[in-house]
PDB file of N, CA and C in Angstrom:
ATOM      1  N   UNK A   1       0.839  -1.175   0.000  1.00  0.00           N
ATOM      2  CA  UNK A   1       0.000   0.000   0.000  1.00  0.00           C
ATOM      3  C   UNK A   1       0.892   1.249   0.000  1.00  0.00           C
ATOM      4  N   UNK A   2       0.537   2.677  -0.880  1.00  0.00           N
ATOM      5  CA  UNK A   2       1.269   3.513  -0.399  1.00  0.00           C
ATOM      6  C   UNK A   2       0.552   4.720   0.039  1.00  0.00           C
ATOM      7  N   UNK A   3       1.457   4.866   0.980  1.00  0.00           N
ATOM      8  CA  UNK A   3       1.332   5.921   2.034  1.00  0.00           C
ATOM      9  C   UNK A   3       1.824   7.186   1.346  1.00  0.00           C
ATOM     10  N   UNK A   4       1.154   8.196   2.606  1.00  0.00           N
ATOM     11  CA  UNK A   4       2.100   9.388   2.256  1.00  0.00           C
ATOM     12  C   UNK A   4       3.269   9.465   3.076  1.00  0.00           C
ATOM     13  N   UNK A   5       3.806   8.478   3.681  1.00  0.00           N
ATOM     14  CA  UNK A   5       5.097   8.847   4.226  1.00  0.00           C
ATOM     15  C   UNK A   5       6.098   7.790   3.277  1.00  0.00           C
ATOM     16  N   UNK A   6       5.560   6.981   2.375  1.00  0.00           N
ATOM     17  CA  UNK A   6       6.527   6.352   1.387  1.00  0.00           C
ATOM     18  C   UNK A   6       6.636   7.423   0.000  1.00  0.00           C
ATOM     19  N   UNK A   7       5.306   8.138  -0.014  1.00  0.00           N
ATOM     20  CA  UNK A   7       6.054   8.977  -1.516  1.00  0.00           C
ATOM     21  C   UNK A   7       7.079   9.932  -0.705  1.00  0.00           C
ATOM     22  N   UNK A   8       6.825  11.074   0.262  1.00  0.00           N
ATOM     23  CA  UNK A   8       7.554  11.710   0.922  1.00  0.00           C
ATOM     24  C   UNK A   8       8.805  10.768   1.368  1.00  0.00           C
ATOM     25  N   UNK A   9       9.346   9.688   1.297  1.00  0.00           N
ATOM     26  CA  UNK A   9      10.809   9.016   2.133  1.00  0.00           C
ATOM     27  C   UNK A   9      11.236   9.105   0.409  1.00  0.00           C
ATOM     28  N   UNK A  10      10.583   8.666  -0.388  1.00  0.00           N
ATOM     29  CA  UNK A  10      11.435   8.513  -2.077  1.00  0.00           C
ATOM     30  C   UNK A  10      11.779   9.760  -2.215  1.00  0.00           C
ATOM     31  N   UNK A  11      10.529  10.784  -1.970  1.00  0.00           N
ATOM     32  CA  UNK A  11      10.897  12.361  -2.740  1.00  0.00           C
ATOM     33  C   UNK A  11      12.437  12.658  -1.582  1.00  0.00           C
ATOM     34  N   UNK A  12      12.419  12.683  -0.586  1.00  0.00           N
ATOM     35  CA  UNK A  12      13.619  12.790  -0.004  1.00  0.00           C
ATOM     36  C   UNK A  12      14.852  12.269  -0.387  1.00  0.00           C
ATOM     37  N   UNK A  13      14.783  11.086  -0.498  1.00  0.00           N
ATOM     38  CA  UNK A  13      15.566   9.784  -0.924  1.00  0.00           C
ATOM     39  C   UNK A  13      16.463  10.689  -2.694  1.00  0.00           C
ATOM     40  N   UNK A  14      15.401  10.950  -3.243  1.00  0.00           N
ATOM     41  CA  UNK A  14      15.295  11.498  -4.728  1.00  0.00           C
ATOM     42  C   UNK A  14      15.914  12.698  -4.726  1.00  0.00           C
ATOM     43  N   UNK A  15      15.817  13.366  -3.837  1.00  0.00           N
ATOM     44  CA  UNK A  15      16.895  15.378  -3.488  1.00  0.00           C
ATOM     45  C   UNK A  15      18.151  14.784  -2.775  1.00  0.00           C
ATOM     46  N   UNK A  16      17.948  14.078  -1.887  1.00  0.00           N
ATOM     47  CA  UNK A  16      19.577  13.455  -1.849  1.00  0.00           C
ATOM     48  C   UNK A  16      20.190  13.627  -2.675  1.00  0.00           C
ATOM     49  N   UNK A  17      19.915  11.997  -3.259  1.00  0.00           N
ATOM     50  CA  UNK A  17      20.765  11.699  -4.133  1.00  0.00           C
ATOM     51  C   UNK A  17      21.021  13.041  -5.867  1.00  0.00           C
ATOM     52  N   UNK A  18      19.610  14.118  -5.616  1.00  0.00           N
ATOM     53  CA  UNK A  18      20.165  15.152  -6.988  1.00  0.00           C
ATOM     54  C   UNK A  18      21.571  15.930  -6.133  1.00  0.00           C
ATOM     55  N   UNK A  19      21.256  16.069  -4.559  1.00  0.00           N
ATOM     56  CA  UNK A  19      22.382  16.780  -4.190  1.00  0.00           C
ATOM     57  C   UNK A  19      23.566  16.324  -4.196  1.00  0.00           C
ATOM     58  N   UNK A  20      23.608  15.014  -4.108  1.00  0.00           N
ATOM     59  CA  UNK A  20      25.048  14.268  -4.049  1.00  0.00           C
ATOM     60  C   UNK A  20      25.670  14.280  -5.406  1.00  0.00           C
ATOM     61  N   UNK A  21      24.523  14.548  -6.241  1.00  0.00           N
ATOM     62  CA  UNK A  21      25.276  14.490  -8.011  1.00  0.00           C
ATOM     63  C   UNK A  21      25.203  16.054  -8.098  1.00  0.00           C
ATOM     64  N   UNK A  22      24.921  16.776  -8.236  1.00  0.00           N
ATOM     65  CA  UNK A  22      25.320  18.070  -8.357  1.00  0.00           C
ATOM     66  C   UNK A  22      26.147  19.048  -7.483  1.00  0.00           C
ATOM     67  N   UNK A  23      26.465  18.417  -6.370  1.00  0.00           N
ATOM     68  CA  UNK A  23      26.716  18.897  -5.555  1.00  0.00           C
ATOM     69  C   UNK A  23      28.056  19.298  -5.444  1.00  0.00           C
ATOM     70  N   UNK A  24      29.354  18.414  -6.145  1.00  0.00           N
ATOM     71  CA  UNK A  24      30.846  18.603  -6.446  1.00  0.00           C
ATOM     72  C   UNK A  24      30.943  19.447  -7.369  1.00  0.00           C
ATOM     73  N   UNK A  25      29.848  19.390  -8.317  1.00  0.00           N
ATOM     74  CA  UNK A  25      30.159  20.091  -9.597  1.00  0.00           C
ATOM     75  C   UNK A  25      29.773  21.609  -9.635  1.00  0.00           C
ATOM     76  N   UNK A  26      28.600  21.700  -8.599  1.00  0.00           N
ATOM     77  CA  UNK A  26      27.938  23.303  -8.214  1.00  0.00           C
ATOM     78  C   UNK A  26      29.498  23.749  -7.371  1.00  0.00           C
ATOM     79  N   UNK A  27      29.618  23.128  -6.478  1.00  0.00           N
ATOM     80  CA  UNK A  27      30.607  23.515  -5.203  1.00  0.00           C
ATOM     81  C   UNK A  27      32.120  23.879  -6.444  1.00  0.00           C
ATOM     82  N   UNK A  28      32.725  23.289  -7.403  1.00  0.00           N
ATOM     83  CA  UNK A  28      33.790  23.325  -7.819  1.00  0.00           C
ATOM     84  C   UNK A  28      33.192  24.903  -8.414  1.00  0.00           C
ATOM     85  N   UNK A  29      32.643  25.133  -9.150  1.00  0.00           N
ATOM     86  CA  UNK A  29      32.392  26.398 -10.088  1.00  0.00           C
ATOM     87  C   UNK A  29      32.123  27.276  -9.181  1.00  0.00           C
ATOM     88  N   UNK A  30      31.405  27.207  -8.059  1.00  0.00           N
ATOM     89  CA  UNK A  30      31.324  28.152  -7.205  1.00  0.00           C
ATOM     90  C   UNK A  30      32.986  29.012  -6.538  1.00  0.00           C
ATOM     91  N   UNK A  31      33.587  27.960  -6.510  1.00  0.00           N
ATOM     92  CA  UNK A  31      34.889  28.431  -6.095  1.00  0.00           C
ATOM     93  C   UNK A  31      35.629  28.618  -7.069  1.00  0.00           C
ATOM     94  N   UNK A  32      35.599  28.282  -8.457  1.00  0.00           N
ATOM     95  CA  UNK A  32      36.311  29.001  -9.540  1.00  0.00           C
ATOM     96  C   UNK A  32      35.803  30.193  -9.732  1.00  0.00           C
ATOM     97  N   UNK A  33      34.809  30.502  -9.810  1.00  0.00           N
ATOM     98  CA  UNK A  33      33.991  31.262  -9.774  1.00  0.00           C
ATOM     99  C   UNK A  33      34.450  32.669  -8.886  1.00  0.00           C
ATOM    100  N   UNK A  34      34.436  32.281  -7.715  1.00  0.00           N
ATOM    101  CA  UNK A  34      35.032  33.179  -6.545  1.00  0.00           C
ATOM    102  C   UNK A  34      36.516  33.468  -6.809  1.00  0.00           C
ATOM    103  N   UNK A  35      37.157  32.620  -7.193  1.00  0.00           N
ATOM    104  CA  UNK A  35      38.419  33.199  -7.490  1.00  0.00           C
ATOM    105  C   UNK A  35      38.761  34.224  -8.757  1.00  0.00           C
ATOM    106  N   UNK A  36      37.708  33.530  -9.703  1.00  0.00           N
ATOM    107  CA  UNK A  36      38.004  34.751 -11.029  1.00  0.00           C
ATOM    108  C   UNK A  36      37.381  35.977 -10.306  1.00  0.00           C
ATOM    109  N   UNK A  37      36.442  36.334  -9.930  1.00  0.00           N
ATOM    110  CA  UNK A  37      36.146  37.067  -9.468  1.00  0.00           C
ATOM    111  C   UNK A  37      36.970  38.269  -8.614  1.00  0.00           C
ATOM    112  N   UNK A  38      37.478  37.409  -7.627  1.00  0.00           N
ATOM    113  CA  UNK A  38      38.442  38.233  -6.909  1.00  0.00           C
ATOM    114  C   UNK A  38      39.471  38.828  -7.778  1.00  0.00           C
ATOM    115  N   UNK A  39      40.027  37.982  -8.840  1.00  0.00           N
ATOM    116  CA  UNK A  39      40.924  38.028  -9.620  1.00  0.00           C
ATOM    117  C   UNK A  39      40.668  39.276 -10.535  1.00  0.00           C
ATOM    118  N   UNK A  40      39.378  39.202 -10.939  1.00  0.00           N
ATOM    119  CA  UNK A  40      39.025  40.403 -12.275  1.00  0.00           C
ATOM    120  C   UNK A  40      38.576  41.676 -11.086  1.00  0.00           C
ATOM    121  N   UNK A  41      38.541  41.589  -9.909  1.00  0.00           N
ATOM    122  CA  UNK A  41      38.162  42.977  -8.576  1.00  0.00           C
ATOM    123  C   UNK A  41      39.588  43.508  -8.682  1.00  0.00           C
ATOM    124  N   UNK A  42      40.751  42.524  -8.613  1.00  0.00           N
ATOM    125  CA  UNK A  42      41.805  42.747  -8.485  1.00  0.00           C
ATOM    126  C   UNK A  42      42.860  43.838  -9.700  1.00  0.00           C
ATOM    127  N   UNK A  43      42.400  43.282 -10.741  1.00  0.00           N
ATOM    128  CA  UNK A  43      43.040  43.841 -11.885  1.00  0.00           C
ATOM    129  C   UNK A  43      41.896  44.881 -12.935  1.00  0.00           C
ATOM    130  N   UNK A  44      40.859  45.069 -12.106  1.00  0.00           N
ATOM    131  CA  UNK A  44      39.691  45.914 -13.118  1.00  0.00           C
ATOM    132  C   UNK A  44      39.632  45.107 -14.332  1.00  0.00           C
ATOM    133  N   UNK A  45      40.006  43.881 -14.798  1.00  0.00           N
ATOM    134  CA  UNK A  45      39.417  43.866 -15.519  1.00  0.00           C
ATOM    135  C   UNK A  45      37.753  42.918 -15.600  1.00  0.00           C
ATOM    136  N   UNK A  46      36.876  43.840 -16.159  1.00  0.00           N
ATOM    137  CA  UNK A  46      35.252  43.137 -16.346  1.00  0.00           C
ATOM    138  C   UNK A  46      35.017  42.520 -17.976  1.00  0.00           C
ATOM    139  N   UNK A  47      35.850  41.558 -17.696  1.00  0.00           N
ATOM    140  CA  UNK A  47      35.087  40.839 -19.352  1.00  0.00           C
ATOM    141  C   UNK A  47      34.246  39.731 -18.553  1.00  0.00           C
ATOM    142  N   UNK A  48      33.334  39.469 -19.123  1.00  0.00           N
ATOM    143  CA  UNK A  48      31.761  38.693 -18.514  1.00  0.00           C
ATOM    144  C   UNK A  48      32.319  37.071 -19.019  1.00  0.00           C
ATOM    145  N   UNK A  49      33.462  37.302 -20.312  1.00  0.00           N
ATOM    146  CA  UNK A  49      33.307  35.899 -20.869  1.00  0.00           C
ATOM    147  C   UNK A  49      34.660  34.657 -20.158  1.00  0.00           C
ATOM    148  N   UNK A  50      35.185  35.453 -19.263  1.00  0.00           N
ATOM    149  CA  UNK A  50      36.597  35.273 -18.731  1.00  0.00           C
ATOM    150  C   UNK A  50      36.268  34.120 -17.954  1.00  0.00           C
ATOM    151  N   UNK A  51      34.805  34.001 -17.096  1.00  0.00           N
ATOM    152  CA  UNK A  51      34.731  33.147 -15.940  1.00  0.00           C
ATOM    153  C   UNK A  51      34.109  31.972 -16.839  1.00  0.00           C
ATOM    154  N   UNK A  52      33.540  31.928 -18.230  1.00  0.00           N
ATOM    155  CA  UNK A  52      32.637  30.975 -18.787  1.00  0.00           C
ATOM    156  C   UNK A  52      33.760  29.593 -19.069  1.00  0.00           C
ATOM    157  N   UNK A  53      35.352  29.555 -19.390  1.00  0.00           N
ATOM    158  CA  UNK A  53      35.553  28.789 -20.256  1.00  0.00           C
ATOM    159  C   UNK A  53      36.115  27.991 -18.582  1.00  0.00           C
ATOM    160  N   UNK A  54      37.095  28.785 -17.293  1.00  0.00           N
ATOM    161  CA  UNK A  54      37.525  27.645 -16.415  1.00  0.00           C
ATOM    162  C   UNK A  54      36.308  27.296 -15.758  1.00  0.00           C
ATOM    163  N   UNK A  55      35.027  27.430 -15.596  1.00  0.00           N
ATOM    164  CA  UNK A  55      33.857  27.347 -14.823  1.00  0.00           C
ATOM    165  C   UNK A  55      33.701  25.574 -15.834  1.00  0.00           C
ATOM    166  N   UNK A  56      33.318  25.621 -17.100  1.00  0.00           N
ATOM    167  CA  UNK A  56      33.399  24.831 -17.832  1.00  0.00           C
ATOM    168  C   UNK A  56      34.388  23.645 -17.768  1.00  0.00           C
ATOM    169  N   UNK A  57      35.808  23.666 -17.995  1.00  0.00           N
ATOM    170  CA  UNK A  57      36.627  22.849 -17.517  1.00  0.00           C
ATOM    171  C   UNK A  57      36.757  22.606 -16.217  1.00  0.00           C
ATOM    172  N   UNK A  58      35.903  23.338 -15.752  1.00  0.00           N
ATOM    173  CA  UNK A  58      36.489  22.656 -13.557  1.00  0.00           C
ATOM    174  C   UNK A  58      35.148  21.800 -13.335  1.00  0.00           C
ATOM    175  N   UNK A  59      34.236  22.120 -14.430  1.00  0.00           N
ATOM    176  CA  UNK A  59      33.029  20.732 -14.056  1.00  0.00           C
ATOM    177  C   UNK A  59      32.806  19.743 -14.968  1.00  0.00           C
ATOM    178  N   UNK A  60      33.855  20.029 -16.252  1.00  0.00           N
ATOM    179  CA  UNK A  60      34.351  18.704 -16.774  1.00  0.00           C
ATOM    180  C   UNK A  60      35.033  17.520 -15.791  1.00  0.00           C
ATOM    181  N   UNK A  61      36.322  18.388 -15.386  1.00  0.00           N
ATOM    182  CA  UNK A  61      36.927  17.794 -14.920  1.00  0.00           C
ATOM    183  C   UNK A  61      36.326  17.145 -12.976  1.00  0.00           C
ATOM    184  N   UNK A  62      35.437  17.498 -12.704  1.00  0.00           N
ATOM    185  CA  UNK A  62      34.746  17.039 -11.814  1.00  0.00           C
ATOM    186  C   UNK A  62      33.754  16.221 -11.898  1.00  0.00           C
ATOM    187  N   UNK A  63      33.230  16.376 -12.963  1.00  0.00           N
ATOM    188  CA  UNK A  63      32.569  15.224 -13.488  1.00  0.00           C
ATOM    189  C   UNK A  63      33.154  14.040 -14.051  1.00  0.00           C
ATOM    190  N   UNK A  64      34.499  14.530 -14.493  1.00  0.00           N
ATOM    191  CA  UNK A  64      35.010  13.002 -14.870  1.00  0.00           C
ATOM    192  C   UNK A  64      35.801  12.408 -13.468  1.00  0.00           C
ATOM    193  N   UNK A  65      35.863  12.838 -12.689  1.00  0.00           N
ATOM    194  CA  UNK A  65      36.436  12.225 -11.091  1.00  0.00           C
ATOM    195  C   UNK A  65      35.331  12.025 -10.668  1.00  0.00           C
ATOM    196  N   UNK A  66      34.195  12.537 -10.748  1.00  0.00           N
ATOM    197  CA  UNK A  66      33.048  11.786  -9.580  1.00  0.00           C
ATOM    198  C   UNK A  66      32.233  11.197 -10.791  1.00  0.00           C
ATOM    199  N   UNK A  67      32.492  10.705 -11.841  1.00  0.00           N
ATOM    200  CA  UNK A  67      30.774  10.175 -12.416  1.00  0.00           C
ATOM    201  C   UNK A  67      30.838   8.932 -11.924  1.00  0.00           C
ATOM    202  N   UNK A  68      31.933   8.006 -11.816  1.00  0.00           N
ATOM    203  CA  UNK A  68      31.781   6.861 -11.308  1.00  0.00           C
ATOM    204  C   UNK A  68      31.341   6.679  -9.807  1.00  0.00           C
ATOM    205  N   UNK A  69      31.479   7.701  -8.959  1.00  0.00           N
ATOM    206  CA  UNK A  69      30.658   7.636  -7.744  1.00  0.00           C
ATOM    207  C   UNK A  69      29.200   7.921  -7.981  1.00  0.00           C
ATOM    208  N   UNK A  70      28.893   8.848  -8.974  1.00  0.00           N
ATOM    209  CA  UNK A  70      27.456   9.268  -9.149  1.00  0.00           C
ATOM    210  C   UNK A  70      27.015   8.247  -9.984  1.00  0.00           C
ATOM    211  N   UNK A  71      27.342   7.284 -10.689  1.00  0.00           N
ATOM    212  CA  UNK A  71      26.866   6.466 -11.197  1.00  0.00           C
ATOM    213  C   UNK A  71      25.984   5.438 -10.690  1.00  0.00           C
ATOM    214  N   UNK A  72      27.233   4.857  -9.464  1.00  0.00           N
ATOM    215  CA  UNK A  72      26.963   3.816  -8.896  1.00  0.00           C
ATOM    216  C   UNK A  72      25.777   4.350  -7.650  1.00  0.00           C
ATOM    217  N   UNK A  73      25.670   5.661  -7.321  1.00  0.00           N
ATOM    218  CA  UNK A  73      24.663   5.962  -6.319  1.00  0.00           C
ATOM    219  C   UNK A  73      22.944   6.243  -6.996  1.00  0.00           C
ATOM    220  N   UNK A  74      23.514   6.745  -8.148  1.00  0.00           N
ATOM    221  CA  UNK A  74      21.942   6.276  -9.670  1.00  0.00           C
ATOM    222  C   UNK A  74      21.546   4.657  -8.999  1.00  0.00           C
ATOM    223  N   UNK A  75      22.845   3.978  -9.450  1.00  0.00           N
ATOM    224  CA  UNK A  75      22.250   2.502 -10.225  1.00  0.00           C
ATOM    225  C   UNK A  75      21.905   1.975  -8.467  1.00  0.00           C
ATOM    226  N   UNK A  76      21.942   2.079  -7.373  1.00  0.00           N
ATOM    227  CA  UNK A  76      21.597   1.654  -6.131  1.00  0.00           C
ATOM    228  C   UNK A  76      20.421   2.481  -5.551  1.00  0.00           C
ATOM    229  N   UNK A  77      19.746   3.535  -6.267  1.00  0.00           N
ATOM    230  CA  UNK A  77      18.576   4.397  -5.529  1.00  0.00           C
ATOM    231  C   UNK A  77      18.028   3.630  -6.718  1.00  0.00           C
ATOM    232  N   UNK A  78      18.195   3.606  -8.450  1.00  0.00           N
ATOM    233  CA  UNK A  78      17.206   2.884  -9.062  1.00  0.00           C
ATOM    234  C   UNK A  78      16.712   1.016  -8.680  1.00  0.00           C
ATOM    235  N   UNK A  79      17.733   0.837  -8.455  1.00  0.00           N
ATOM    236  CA  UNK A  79      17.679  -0.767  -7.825  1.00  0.00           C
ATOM    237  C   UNK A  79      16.722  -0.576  -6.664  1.00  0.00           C
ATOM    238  N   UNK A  80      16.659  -0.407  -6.171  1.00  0.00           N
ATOM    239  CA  UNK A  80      15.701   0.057  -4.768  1.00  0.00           C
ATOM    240  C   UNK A  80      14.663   0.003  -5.124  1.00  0.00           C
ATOM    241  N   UNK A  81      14.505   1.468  -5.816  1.00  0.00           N
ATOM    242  CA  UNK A  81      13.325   1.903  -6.393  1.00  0.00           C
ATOM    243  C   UNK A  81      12.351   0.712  -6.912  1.00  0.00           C
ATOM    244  N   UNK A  82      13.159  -0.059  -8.148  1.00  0.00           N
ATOM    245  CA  UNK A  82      12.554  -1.305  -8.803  1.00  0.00           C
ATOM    246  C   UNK A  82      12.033  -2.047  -7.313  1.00  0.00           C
ATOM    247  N   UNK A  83      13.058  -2.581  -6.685  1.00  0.00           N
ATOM    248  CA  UNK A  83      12.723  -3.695  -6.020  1.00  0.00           C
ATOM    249  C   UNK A  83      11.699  -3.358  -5.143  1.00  0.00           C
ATOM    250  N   UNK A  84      11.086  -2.354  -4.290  1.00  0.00           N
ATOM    251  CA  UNK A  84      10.070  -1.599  -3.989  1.00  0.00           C
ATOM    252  C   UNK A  84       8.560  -1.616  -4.820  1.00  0.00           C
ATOM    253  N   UNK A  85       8.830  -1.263  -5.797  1.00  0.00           N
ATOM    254  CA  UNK A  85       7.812  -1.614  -6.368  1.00  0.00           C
ATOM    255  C   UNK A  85       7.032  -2.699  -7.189  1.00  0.00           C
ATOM    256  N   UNK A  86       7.050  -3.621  -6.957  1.00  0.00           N
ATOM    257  CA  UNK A  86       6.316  -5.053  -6.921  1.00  0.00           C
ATOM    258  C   UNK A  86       5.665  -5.081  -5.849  1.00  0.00           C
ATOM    259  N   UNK A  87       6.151  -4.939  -4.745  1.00  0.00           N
ATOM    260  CA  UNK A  87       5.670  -4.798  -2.843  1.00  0.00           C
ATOM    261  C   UNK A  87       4.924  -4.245  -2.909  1.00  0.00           C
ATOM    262  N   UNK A  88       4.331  -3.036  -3.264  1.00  0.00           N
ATOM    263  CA  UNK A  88       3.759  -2.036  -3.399  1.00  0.00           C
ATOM    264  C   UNK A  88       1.851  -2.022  -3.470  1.00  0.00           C
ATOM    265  N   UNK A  89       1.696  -2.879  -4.255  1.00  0.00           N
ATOM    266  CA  UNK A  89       0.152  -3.605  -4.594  1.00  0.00           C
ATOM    267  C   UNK A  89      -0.357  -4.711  -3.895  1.00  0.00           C
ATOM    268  N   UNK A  90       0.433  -5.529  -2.916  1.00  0.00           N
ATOM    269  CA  UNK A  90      -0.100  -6.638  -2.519  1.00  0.00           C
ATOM    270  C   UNK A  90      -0.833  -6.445  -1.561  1.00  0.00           C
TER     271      UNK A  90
END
């Protein structure tokens, strides 16, 4: 049977795990981010396009160090998920 405290434990379950996958890659750009910043306060210079290309490569490169953790935390909330629902109707 489902409850409202089983859709509410998935929807939780479900922002986790978006925070655990976005969460290296927001946090890395945020701090490139902060540093160009300081960097272009520092030297006047304001070009808008300066922060677009290392913001880009620092969540490449964070994404290619964590996808295999974010992968495997997908394929174990979807496994769940499946195995949960068969239970669900009886």
């Amino acid at each position: 049977m489902v409850t409202d405290l089983f859709v509410v434990d998935i929807g939780r379950k479900a922002m986790l795990l978006m925070l655990y996958m976005c969460g290296p890659m927001l946090v890395a750009a945020l701090i490139v981010g902060l540093i160009i910043a300081l960097f272009q306060a520092a030297t006047h210079i304001n070009e808008m396009t300066m922060t677009f290309i290392p913001k880009i490569l620092t969540v490449v490169l964070v994404l290619m160090f964590f996808l295999p953790t974010m992968l495997a935390l997908f394929k174990d909330f979807f496994i769940n998920l499946m195995a949960v629902i068969p239970t669900l109707y009886h």
